[in-house]
Structures are given as C-alpha cells and as structure tokens.
Protein backbone atom coordinates (compact mmCIF):
# COMPACT_ATOMS: atom_id res chain seq x y z
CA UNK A 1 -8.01 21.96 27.61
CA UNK A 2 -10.75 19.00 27.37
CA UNK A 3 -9.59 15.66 28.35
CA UNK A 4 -11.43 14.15 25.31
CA UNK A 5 -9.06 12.20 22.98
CA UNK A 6 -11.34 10.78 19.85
CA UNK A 7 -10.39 7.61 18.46
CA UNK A 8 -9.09 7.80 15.24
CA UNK A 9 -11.78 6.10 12.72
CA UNK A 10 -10.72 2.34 11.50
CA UNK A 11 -10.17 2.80 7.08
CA UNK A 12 -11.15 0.29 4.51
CA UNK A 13 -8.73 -1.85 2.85
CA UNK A 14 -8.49 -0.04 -0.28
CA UNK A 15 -7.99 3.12 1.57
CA UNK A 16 -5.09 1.24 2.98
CA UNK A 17 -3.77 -0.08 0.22
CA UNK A 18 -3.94 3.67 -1.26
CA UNK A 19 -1.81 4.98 1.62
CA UNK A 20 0.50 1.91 1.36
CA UNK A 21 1.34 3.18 -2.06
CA UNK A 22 1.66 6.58 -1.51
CA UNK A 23 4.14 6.53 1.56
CA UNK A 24 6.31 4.14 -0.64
CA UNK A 25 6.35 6.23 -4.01
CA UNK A 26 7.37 9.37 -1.67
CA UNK A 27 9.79 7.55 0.15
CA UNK A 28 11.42 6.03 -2.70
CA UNK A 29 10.74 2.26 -1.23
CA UNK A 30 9.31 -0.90 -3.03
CA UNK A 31 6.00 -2.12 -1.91
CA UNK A 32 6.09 -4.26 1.15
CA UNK A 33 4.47 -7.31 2.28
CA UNK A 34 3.04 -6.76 5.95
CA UNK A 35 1.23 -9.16 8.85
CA UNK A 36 -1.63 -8.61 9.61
CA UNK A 37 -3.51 -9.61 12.71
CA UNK A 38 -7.48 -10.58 12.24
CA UNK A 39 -9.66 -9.79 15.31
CA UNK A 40 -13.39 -9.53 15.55
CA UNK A 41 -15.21 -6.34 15.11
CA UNK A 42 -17.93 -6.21 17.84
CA UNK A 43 -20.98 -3.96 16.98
CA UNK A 44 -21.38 -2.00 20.12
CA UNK A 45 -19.83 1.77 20.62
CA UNK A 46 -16.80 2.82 21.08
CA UNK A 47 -16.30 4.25 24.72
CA UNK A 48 -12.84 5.67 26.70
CA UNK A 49 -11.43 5.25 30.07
CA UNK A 50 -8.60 8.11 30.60
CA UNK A 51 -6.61 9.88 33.15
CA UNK A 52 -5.17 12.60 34.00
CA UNK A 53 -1.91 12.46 35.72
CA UNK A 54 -1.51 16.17 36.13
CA UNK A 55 -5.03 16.57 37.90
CA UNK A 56 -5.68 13.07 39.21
CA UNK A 57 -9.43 12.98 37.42
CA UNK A 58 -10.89 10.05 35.37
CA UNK A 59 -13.32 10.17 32.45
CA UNK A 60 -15.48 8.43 30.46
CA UNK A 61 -16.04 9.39 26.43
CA UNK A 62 -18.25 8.45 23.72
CA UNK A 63 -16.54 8.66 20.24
CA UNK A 64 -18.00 12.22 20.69
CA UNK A 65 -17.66 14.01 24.20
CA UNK A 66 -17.18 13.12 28.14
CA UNK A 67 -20.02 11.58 29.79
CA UNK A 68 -20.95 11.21 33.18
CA UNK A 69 -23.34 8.65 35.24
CA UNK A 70 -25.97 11.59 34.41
CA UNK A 71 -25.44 12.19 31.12
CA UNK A 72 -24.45 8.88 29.84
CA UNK A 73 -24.04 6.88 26.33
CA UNK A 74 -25.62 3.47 26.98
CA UNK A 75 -24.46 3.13 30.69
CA UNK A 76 -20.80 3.28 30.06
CA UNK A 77 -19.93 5.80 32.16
CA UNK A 78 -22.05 4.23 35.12
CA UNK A 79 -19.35 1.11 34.41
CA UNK A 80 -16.33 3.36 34.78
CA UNK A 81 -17.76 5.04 38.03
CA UNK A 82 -18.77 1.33 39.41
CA UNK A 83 -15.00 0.48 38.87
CA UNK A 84 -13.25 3.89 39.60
CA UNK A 85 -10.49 2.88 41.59
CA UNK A 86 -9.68 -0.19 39.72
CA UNK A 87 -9.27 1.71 36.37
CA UNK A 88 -7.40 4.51 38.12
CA UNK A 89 -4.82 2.08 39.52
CA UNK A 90 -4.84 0.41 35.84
CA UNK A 91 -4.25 3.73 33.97
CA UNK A 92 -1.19 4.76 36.29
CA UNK A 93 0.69 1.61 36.02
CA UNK A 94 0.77 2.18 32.38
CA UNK A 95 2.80 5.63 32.26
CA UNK A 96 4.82 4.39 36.04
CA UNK A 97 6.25 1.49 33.82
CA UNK A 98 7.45 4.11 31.40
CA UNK A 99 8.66 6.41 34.32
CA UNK A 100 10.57 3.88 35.49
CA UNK A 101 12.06 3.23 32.41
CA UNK A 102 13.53 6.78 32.62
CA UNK A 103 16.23 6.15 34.97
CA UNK A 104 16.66 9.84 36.38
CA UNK A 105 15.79 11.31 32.34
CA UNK A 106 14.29 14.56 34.58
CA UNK A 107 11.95 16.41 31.71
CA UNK A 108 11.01 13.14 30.16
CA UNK A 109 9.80 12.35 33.71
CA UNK A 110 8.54 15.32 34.39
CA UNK A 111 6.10 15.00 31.06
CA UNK A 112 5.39 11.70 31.98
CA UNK A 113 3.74 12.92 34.41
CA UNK A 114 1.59 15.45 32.48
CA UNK A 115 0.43 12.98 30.74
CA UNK A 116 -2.82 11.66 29.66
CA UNK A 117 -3.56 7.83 29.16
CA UNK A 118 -6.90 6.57 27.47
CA UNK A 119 -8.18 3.23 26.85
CA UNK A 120 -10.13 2.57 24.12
CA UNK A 121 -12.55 -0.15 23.32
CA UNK A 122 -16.08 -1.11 22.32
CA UNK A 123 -18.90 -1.04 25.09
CA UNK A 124 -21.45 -4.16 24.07
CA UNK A 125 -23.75 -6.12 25.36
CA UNK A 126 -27.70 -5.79 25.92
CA UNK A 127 -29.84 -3.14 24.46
CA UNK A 128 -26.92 -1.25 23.29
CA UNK A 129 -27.17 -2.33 19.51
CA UNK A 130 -30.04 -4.63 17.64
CA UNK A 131 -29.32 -7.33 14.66
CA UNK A 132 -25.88 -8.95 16.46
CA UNK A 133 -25.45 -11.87 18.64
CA UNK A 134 -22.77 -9.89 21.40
CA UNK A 135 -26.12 -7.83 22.27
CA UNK A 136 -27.82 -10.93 23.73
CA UNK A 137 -24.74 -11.63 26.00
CA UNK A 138 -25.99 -11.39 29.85
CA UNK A 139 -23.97 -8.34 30.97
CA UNK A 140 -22.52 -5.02 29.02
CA UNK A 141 -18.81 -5.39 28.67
CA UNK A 142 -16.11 -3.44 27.87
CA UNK A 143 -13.47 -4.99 24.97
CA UNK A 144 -10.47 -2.75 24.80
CA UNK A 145 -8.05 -2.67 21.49
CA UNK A 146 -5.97 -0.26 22.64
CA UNK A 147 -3.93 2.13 25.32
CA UNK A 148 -3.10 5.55 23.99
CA UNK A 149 -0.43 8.18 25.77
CA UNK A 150 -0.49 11.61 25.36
CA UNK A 151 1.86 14.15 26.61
CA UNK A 152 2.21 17.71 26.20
CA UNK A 153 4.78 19.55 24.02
CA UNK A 154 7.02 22.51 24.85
CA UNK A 155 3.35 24.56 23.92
CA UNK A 156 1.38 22.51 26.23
CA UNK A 157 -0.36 20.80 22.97
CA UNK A 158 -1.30 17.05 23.53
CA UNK A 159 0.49 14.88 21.34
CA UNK A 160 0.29 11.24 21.00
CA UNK A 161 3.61 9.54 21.93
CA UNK A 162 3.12 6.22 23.03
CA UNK A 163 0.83 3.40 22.05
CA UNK A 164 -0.04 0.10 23.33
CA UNK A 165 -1.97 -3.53 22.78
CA UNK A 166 -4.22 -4.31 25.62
CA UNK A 167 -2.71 -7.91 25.14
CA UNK A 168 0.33 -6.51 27.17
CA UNK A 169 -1.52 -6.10 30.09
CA UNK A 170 -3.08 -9.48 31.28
CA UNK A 171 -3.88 -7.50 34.50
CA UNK A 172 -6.91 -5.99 32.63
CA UNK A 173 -8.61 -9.82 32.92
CA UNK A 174 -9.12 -8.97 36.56
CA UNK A 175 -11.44 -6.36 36.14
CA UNK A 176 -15.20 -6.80 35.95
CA UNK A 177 -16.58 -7.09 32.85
CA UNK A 178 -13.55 -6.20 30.68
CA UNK A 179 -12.24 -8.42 27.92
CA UNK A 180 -8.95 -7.61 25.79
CA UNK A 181 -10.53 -8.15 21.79
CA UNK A 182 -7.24 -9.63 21.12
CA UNK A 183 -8.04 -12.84 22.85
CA UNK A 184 -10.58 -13.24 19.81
CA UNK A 185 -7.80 -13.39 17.42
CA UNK A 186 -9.22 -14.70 14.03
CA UNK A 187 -6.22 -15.09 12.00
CA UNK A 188 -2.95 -13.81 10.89
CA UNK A 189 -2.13 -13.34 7.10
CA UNK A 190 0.65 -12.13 5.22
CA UNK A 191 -0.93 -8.95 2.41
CA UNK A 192 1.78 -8.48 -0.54
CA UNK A 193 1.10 -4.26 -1.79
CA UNK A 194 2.71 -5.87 -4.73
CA UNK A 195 -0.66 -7.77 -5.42
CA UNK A 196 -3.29 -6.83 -2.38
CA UNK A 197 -5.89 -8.23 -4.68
CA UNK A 198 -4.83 -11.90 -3.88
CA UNK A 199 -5.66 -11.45 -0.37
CA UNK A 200 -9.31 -10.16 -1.16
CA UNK A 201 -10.94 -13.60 -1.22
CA UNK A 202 -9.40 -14.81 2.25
CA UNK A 203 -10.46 -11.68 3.47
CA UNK A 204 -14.33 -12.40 2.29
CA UNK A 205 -14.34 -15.88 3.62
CA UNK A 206 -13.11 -15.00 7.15
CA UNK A 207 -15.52 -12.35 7.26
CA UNK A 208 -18.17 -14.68 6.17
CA UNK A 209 -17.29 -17.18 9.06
CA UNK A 210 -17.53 -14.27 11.59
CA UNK A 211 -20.91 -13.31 9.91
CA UNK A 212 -22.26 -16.36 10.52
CA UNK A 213 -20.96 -16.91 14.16
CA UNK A 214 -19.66 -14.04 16.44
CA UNK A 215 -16.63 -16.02 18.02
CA UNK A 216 -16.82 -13.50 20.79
CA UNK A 217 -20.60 -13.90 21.55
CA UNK A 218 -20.10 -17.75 20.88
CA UNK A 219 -17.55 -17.72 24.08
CA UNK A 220 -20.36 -16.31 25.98
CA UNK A 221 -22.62 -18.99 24.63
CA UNK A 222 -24.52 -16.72 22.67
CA UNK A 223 -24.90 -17.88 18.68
CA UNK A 224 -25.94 -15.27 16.32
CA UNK A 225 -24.28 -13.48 13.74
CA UNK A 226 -21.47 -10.89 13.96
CA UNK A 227 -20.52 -7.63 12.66
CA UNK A 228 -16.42 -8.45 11.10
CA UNK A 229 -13.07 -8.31 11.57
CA UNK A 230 -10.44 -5.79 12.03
CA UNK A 231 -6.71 -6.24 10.64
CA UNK A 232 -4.41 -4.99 12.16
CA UNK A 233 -0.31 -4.50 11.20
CA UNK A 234 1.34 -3.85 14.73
CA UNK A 235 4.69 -2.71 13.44
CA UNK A 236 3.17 0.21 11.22
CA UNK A 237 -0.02 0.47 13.12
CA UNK A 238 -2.02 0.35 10.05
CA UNK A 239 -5.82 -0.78 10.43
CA UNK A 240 -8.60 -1.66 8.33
CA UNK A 241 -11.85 -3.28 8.72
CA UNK A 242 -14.14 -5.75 6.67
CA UNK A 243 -17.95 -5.77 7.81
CA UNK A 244 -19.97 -8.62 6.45
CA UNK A 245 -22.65 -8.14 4.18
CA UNK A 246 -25.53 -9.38 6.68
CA UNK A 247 -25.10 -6.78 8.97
CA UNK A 248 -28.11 -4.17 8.32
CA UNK A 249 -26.78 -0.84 9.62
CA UNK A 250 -23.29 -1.23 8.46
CA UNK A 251 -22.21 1.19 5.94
CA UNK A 252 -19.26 0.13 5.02
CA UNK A 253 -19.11 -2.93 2.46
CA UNK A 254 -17.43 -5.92 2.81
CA UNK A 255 -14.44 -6.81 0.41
CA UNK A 256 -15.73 -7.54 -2.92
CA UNK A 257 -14.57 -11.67 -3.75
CA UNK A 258 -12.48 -11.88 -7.00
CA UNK A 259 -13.88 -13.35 -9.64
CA UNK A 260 -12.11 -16.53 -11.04
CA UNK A 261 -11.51 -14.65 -14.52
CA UNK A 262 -9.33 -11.60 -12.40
CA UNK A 263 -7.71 -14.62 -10.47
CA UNK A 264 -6.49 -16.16 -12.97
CA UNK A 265 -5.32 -12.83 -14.83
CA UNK A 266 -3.46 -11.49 -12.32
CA UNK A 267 -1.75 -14.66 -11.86
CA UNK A 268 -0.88 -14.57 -15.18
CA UNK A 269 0.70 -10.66 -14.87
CA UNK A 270 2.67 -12.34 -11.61
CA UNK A 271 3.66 -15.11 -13.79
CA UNK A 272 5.25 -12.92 -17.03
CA UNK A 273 6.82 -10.61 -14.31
CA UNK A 274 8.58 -13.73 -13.03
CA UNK A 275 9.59 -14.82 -16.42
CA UNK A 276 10.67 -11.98 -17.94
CA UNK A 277 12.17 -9.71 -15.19
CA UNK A 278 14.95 -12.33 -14.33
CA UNK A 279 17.71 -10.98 -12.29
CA UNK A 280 20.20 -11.35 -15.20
CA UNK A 281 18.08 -8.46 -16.68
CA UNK A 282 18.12 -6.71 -13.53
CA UNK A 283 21.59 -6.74 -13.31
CA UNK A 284 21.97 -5.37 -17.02
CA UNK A 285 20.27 -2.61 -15.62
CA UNK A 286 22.47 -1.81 -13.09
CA UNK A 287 25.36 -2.02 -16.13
CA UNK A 288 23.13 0.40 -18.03
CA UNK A 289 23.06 3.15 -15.33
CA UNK A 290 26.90 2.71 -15.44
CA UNK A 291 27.31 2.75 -19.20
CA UNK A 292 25.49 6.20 -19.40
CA UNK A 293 27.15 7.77 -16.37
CA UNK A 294 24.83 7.56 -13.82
CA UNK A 295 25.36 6.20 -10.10
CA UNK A 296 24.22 3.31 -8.72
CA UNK A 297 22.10 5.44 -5.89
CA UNK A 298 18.48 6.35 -4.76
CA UNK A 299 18.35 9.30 -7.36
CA UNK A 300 18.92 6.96 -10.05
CA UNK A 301 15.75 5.06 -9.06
CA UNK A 302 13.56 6.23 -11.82
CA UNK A 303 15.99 5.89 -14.76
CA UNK A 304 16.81 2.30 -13.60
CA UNK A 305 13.21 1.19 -13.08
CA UNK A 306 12.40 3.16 -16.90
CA UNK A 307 15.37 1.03 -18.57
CA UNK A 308 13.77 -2.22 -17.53
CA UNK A 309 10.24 -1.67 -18.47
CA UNK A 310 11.29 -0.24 -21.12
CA UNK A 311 13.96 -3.21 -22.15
CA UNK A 312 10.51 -5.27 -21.40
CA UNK A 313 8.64 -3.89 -24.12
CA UNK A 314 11.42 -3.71 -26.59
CA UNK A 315 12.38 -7.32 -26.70
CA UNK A 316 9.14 -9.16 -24.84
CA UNK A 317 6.48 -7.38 -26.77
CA UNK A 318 5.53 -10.40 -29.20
CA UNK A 319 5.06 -12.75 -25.38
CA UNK A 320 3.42 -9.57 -24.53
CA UNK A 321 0.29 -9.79 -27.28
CA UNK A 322 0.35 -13.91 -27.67
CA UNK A 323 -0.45 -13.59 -23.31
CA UNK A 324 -3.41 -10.93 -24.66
CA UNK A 325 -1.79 -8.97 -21.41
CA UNK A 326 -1.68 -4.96 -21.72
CA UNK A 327 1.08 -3.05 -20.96
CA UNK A 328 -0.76 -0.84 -18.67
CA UNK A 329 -1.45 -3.68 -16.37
CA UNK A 330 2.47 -4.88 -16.59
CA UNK A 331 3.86 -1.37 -15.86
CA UNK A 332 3.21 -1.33 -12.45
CA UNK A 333 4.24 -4.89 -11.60
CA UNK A 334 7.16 -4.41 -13.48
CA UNK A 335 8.26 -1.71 -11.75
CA UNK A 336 7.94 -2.78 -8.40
CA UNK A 337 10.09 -5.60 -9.21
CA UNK A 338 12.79 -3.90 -10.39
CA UNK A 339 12.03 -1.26 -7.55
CA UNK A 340 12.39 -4.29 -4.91
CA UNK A 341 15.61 -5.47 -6.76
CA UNK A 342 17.66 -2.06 -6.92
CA UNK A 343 17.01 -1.27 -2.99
CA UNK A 344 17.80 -4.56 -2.07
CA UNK A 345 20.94 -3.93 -4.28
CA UNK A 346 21.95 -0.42 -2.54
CA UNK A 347 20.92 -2.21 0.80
CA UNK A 348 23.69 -4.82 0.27
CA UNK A 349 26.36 -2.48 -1.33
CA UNK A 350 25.64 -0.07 1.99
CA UNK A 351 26.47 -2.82 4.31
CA UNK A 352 29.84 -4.06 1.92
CA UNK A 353 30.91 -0.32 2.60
CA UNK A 354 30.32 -0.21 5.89
C-alpha cells in the first residue's frame, strides 16, 4: 500500500453553500449560521510530511506522488531530508498524545500504532511560483494548515480518523523554516445559509486587502501582492477559498461583489420574512398540525412548513405585490424560518420530556 495521502482539494463558496443546503434538506435541519476563520492563501504547492508508525519511514509528497531528494518537486523533499529527525520526532508525538489518551484501550492502541500521520501545507518561497510577493521571501518555507491521521480498518484500508490544526502544536515554531498559516489569521466572520449572499461583499473586500498586500510576505518584509484567503469552519471542517482577481494563473474567481440593487432586495425579502412570519403565526401552525391530526414531530416537518407559506400567500399576498417581491424568492426564506422555528420547538419539548 503507498504511503501517499492526497490532500483533499479546497471548494468555492458556492460549492459550499450547495453542500450546506443539501446536508440540511436530508437531515431534516434548518440552515445554520457557522464561523468561519479567514487565513491567507499562499501561492506556492502543496507538499506532505508523513510517517509511518508501522515501518518507521518518512516521506515527502507533492499533491501528486512521493518524492525524494532525487526526484524532487521544487526542493521540498531536500527540506524534509535536511530536517529528518526533527519531523520524525514531530510526527510521533502527534499519535503518542492520542496513545496515551487510551489508558490500556488494547486494539485502539494497537491501531494507533498502524497508523499513518501527514502534515500538510504549502511549500513557498523563491523560484517556486512567479506573480506573488511570498516568492521573493529569502528562504523556501514550509506553512502547514493541517495534521491528518490515518489508521487502518479491520481490512487493512486507510481511513482518516483524526484531524488536527497546526495551531495546536506551537512546537512546530522550532523547526527551521516552518510557519503554522494560522498565525496569519485574517478574520473571523459569522456566514448565515439563511442568506450567504450578505457575506459576499466582506468576502471581496478582505480578499482585495490580501491582493494588495500578502500579510504573510509583509511579515517577512516582502510587499507585493497575494494570492487570497481560505475560510475555514473548524467544527464542521468545511473549507472554501476566495482568490483575488489580480492573480494571473488562478483559475478560480474571486466572489462576485453584490450589487447595491440585490442588497437592497434581499434585505427587503429578510425584512417581509420578519414581518410577516411572526411567531404568533408560527405557533398557529403548530395548532394547525393538531387540528388535522397530525403530531407535533420531525415527520410533520413538511406539512408544517407548507401551512405557513401557504397561510403567507393567502392572507399577505396584496403586501406581497405592493413590495413588487415574487413568491419564488419568498418561498425559500419562508421556509427556513418556519423550519428554524419548529426544530427549535421539538428541541425544547424534547428537553421538557426528558
């Protein structure tokens, strides 16, 4: 079995935003609002440290396939050889922490120690990419964003079980030329799935700053322009990534700013919502699904969330045409509203039983 473990592409935001609303349709849940952490997206390539615990050996990858000191991608694997025994001290700690956590759990320790740990990051610096300011720093570094853990199955297959922020591990500042990307935190920010376009414009500016000023190559005291940001949630592990305009061999565009006119008109869906889908309505629903014999429970979703749309349009529609708003826009912010409301509802009569 090859010791190469790819890292798992970063999406764009409206790929996000798509999966977002899929997982909560399936699961029955009401679009959430997550945090997400902003840090800079360095234009380099994306290079691995792992281990082996089984065998003992350490390896360097490309996104693609192990590389060696003779058969290298941009000197990377050079770095890892330079620092062997440094990284191979690192990676152990990480799965001996968890070992130790076992108290005595035999086959969990015992897979523990089958396991595989990689470190992921981006390898940058000189001559490895043109157009960016972190390629004019003095030395190649390594920025990791994350610590993976794999460990067999029952069928010997690999499977990723644990998963870590560099940030964790402060010892990773003592070795040469490594930087954790998280100490280049741009900004945290709150995304509502209820209305993801409202974050689209904060999301262009930031990227815009970065653009104009790599705040990573800037701590080097290098100025020059940089490639983004990446945004990361840490409790779901959901990623996406914003690349500014400027930079010439990105193919991925940059979140597209909201004009003042789609401002302005989703405000103005957020603001009927609010006024008509009060809670006294929402609780008529609730008396609704009672009156024609249905229970108050998660199967019931769909006929609750019908009623009040549906009450909406019945007794709202003249607000409806004098706001020139379409009922196809509504729908869906209705919905989620009332979604939000009847969960929160069976969340609170749960804990009453209990």
């Amino acid at each position: 079995m090859s010791n190469l473990r790819k890292f798992p592409s970063i999406e764009q935001f409206k790929n996000v935003i798509t999966n977002v609303r899929q997982y909560c349709k399936k699961n029955d849940q009401p679009l959430p609002t997550l945090t997400f952490v902003g840090t800079v997206k360095l234009h380099g390539t994306n290079g691995g440290i792992g281990l082996n615990l089984a065998t003992g050996e350490l390896w360097a990858q490309s996104r693609e396939r192990i590389i060696t000191p003779y058969d290298d991608n941009a000197a990377f694997a050079k770095y890892v050889q330079e620092n062997k025994t440094l990284w191979e001290v690192f990676l152990r700690s990480v799965v001996e922490a968890d070992v130790a956590k076992m108290d005595g759990a035999t086959y969990a320790v015992e897979r523990l120690e089958k396991a595989r740990v990689v470190i992921f990051g981006e390898w940058a610096g000189p001559s490895i990419q043109k157009g960016v300011a972190i390629s004019q720093i003095e030395r190649k570094s390594f920025f990791p964003f994350d610590i993976k853990v794999y460990i067999p199955d029952e069928n010997d297959e690999d499977v990723l079980v644990l998963n870590y922020d560099p940030m964790s591990f402060p010892e990773l500042a003592t070795i040469p030329d490594c930087y954790r990307i998280g100490s280049f935190q741009v900004k945290v920010i709150d995304i509502d799935f209820n209305a993801p376009q409202e974050s689209q414009n904060e999301l262009v500016e930031l990227t815009l700053k970065v653009e104009e000023q790599c705040p990573v190559a800037a701590d080097f005291n290098v100025f020059g322009i940089g490639e983004g940001i990446v945004w990361t949630n840490k409790e779901t592990g959901l990623r996406f990534k914003v690349k500014g305009e400027k930079h010439s061999t990105s193919k991925v565009s940059t979140v597209k700013e909201i004009s003042a006119e789609d401002l302005a008109r989703i405000s103005t869906i957020k603001t009927f919502v609010d006024t008509v889908v009060t809670e006294n309505r929402l609780n008529q629903g609730l008396d609704k699904l009672r009156e024609m014999g249905l229970e108050i429970s998660v199967k019931s979703t769909g006929d609750y969330i019908k009623w009040v749309v549906g009450d909406v349009l019945k007794e709202e529609m003249d607000l409806i045409i004098a706001s020139c708003l379409d009922k196809k826009e509504l729908n869906p912010a209705m919905s989620n509203k009332a979604k939000e409301f009847f969960f929160a509802h069976l969340k609170t009569q749960e804990a009453i039983a209990a």
